[in-house]
C-alpha atoms as a PDB file:
ATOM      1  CA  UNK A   1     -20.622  22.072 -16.262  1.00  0.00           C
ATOM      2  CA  UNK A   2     -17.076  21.263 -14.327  1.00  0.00           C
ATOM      3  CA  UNK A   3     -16.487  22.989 -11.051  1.00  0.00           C
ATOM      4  CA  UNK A   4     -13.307  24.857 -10.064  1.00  0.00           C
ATOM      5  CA  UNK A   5     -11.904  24.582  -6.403  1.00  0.00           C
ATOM      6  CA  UNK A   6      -9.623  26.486  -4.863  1.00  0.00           C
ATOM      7  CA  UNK A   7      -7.473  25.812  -1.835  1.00  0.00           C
ATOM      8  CA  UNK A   8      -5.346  28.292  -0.494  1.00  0.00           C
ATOM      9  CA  UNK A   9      -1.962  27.869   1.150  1.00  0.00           C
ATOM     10  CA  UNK A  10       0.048  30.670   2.783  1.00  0.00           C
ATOM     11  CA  UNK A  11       3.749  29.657   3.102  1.00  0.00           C
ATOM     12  CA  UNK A  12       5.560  31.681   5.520  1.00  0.00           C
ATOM     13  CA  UNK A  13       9.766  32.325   5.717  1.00  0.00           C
ATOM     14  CA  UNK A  14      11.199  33.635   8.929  1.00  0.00           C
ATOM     15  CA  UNK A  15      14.658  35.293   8.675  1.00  0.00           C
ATOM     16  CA  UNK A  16      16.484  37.554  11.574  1.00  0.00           C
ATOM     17  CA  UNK A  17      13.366  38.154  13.372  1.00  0.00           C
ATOM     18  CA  UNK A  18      11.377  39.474  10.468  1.00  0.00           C
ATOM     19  CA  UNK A  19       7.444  39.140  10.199  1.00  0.00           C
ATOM     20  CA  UNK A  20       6.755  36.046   8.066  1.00  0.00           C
ATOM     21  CA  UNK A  21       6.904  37.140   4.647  1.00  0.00           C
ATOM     22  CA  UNK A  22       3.443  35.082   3.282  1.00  0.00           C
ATOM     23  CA  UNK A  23       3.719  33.598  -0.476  1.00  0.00           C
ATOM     24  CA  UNK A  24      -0.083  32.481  -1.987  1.00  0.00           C
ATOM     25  CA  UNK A  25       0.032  29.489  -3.327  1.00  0.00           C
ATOM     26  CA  UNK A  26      -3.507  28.935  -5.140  1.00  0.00           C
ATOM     27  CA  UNK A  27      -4.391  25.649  -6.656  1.00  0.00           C
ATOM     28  CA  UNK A  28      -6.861  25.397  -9.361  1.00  0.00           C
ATOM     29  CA  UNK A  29      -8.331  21.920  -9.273  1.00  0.00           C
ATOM     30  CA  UNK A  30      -9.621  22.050 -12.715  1.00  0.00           C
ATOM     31  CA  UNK A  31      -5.576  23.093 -13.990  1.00  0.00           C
ATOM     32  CA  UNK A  32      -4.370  19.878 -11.549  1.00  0.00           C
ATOM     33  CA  UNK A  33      -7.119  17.496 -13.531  1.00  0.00           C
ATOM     34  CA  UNK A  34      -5.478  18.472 -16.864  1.00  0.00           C
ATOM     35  CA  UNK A  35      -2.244  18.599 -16.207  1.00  0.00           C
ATOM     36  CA  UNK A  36      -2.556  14.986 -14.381  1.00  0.00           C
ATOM     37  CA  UNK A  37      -4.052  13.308 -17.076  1.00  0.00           C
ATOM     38  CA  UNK A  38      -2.064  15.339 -19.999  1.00  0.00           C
ATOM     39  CA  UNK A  39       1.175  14.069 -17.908  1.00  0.00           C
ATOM     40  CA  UNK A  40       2.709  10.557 -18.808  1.00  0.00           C
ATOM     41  CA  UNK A  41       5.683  11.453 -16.077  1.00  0.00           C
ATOM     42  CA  UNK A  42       3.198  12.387 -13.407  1.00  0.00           C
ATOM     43  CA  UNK A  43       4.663  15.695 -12.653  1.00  0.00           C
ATOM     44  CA  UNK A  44       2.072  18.316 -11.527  1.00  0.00           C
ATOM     45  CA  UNK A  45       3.765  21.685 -12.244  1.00  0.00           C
ATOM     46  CA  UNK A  46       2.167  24.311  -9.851  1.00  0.00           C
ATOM     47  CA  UNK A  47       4.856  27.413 -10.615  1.00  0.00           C
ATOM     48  CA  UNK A  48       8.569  27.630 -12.197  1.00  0.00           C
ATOM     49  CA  UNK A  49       9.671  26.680  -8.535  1.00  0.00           C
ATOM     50  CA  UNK A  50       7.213  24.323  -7.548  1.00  0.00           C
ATOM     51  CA  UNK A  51       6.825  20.496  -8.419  1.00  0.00           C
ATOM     52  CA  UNK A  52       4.553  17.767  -7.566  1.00  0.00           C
ATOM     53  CA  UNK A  53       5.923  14.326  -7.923  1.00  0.00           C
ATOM     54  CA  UNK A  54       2.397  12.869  -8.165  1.00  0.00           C
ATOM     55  CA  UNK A  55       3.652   8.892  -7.994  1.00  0.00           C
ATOM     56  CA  UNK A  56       5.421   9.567  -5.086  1.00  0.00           C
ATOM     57  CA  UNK A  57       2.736  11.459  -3.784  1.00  0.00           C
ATOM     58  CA  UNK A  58       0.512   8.436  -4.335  1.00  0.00           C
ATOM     59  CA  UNK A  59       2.839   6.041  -2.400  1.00  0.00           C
ATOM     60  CA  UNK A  60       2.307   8.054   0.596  1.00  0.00           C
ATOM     61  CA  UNK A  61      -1.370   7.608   0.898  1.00  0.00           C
ATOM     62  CA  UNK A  62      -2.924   6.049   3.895  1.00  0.00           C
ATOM     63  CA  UNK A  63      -5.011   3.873   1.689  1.00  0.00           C
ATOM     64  CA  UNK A  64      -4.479   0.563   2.315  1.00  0.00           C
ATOM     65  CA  UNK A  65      -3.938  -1.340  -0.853  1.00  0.00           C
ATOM     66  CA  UNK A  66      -5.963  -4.694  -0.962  1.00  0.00           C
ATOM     67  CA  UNK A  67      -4.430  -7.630  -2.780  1.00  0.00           C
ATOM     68  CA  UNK A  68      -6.169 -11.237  -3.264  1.00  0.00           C
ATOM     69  CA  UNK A  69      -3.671 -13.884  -4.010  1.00  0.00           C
ATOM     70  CA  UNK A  70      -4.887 -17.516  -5.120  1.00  0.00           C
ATOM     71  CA  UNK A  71      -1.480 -18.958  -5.318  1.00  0.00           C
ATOM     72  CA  UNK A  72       0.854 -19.227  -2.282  1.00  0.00           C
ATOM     73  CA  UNK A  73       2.968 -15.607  -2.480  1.00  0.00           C
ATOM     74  CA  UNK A  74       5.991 -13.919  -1.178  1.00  0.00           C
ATOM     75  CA  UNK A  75       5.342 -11.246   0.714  1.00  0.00           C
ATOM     76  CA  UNK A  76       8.345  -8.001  -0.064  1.00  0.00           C
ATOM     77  CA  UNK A  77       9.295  -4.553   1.908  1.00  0.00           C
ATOM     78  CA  UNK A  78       7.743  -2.955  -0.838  1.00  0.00           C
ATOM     79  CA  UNK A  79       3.926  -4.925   0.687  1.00  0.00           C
ATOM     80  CA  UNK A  80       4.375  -2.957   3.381  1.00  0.00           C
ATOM     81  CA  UNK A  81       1.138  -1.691   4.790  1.00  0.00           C
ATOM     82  CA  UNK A  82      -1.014  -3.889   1.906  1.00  0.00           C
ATOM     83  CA  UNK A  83      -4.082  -5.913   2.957  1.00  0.00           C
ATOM     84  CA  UNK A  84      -3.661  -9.332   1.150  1.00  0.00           C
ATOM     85  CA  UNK A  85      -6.455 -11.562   0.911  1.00  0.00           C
ATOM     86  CA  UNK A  86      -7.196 -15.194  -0.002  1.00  0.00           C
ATOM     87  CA  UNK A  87     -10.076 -14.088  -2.150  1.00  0.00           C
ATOM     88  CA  UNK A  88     -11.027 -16.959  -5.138  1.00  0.00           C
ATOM     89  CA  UNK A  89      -8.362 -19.351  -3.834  1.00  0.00           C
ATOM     90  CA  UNK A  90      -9.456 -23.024  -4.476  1.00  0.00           C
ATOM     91  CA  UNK A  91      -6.556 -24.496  -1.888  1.00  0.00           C
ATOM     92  CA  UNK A  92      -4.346 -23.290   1.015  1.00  0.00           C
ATOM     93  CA  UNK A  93      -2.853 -19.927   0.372  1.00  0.00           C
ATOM     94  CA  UNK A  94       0.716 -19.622   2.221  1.00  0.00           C
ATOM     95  CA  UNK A  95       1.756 -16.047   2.609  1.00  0.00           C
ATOM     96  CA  UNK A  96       5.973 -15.817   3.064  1.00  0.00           C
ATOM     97  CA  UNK A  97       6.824 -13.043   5.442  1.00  0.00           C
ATOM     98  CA  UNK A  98      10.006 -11.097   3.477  1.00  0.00           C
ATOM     99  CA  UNK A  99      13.275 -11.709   5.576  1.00  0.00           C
ATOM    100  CA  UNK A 100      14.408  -9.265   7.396  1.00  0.00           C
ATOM    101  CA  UNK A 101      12.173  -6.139   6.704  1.00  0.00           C
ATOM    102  CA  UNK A 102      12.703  -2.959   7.922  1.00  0.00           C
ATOM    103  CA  UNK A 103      11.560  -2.003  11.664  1.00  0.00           C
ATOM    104  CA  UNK A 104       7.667  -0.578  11.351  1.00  0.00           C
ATOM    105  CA  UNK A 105       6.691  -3.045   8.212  1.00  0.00           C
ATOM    106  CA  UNK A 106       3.004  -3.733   8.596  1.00  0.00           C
ATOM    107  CA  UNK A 107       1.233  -6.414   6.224  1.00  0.00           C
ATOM    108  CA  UNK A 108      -2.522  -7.357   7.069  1.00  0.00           C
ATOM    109  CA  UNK A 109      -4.260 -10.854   6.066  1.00  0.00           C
ATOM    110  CA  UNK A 110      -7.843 -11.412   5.457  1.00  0.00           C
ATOM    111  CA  UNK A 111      -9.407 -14.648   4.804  1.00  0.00           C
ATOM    112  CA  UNK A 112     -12.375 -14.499   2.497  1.00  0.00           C
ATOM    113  CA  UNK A 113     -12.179 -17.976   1.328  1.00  0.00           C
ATOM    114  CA  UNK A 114     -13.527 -21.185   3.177  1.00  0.00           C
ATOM    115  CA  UNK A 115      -9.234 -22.136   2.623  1.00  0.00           C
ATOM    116  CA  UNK A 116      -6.433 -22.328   4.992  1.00  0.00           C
ATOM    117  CA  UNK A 117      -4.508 -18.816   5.011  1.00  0.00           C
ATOM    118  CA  UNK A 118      -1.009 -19.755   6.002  1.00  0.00           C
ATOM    119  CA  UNK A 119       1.891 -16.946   7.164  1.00  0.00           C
ATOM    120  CA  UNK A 120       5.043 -17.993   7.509  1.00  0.00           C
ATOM    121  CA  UNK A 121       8.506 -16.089   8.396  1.00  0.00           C
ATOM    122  CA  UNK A 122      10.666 -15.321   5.591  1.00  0.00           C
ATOM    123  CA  UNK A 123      13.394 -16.899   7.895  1.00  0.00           C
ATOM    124  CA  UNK A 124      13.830 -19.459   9.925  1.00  0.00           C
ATOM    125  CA  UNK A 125      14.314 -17.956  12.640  1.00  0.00           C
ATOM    126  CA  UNK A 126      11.364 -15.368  12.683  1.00  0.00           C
ATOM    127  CA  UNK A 127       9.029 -15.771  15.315  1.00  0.00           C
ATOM    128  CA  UNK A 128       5.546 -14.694  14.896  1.00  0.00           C
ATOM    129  CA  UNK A 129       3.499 -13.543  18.077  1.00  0.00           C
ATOM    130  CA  UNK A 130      -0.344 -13.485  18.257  1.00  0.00           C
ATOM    131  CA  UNK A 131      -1.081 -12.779  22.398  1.00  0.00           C
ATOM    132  CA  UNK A 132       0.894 -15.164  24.408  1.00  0.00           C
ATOM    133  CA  UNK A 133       0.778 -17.781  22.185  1.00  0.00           C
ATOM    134  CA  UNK A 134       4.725 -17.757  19.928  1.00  0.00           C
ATOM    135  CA  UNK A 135       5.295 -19.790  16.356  1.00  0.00           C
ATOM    136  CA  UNK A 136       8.162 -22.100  16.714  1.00  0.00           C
ATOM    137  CA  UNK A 137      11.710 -21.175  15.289  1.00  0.00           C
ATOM    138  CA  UNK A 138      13.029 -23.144  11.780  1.00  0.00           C
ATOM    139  CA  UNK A 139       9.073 -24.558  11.174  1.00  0.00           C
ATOM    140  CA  UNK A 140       6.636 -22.074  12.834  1.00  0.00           C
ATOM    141  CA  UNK A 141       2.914 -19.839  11.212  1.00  0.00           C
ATOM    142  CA  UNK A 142      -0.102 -19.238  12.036  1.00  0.00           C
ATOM    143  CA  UNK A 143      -3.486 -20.338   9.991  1.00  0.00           C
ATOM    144  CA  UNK A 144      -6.438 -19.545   9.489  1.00  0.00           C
ATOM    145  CA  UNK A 145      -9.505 -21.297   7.298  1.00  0.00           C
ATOM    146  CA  UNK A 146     -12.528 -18.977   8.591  1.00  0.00           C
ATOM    147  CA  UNK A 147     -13.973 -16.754   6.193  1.00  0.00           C
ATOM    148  CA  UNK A 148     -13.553 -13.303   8.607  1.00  0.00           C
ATOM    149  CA  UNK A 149     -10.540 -14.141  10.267  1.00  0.00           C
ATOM    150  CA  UNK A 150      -8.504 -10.953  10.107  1.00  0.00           C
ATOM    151  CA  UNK A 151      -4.854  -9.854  11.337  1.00  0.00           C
ATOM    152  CA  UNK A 152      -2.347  -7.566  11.258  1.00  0.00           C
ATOM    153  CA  UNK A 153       1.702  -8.190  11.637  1.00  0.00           C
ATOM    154  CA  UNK A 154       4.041  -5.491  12.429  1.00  0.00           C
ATOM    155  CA  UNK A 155       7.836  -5.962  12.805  1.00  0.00           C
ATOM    156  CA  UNK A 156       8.716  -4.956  15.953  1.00  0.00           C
ATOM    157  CA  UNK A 157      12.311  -5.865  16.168  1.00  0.00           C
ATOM    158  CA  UNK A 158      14.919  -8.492  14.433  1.00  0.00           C
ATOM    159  CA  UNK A 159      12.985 -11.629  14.188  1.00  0.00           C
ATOM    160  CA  UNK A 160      10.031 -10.596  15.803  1.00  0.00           C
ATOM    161  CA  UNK A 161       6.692 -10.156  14.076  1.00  0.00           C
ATOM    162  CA  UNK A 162       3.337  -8.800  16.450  1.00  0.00           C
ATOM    163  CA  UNK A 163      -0.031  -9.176  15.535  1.00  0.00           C
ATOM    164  CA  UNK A 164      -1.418  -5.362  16.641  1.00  0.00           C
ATOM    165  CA  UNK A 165      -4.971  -6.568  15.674  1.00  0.00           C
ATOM    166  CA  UNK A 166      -6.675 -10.286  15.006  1.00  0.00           C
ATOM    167  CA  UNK A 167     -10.524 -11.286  14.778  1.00  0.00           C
ATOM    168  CA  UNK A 168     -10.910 -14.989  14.503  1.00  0.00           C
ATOM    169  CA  UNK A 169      -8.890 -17.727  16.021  1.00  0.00           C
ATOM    170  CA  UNK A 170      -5.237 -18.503  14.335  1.00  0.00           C
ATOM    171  CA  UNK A 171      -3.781 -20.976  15.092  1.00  0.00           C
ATOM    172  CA  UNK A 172      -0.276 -20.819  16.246  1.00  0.00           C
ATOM    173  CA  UNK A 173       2.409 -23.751  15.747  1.00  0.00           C
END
């Protein structure tokens, strides 16, 4: 026997000082299931006005998406905020940072292989900064060949990466 949930939403509309004016939006969880799997173009129709773009929806999720790579592998904007591990790999894994990303870009590494993770800017003149310790311009990464070494890059700023988090020791040339 399937269960029906509920969740209500009360939208409000100010005009010219007038008490909100409340509209009930009620969501039948059941309706949602059918219509999500019924619908090849994702498109969750809740009323004649309202529309839920369920793929775009689904991009916005906090959910980190987890991604082993055996092969080396070029990191893109579209990565951003994906764990990639070296899961598998038989050989040094060498993880390209994508050139000039937008500000806020946030890619995670996770070694889970006894093999060398390398990360390396997508140019050369991308410096990569784990605590004091800086890569070197035209030549610089960081490794790491300890199954449990962890970080986390964010783009600060034009040629800047910043690890926000690291467990293990990488190794910074």
């Amino acid at each position: 026997m399937s269960q029906t949930y509920t969740t209500n939403y009360n939208l409000g509309k100010w005009e010219d000082g007038d008490n909100p004016g409340a509209t009930q939006l009620n969501l039948n969880w059941t309706t949602i299931d059918e219509q999500l799997f019924e619908s090849e173009e994702q498109i969750l129709n809740l009323d004649d006005d309202v529309q839920v773009d369920l793929n775009a929806l689904a991009a916005q999720t906090l959910l980190p998406t987890v991604a082993p790579k055996t092969t080396a592998y070029s990191v893109v904007q579209s990565d951003n905020r994906k764990t990639f591990t070296n899961a598998g790999a038989g050989a040094q894994v060498i993880f390209t940072l994508p050139p000039a990303p937008a500000v806020g870009t946030t890619v995670s590494f996770v070694v889970l292989a006894a093999q060398n993770v390398r990360l390396a800017p997508g140019n050369a003149t991308d410096l990569i900064r784990v605590a004091a310790s800086v890569s070197t311009v035209s030549s610089g990464h960081i490794d790491n060949a300890t199954i449990g070494g962890v970080v986390t890059l964010l783009y600060v700023a034009a040629a800047l990466w910043i690890a926000t988090s690291q467990e293990g020791t990488w190794t910074v040339t």
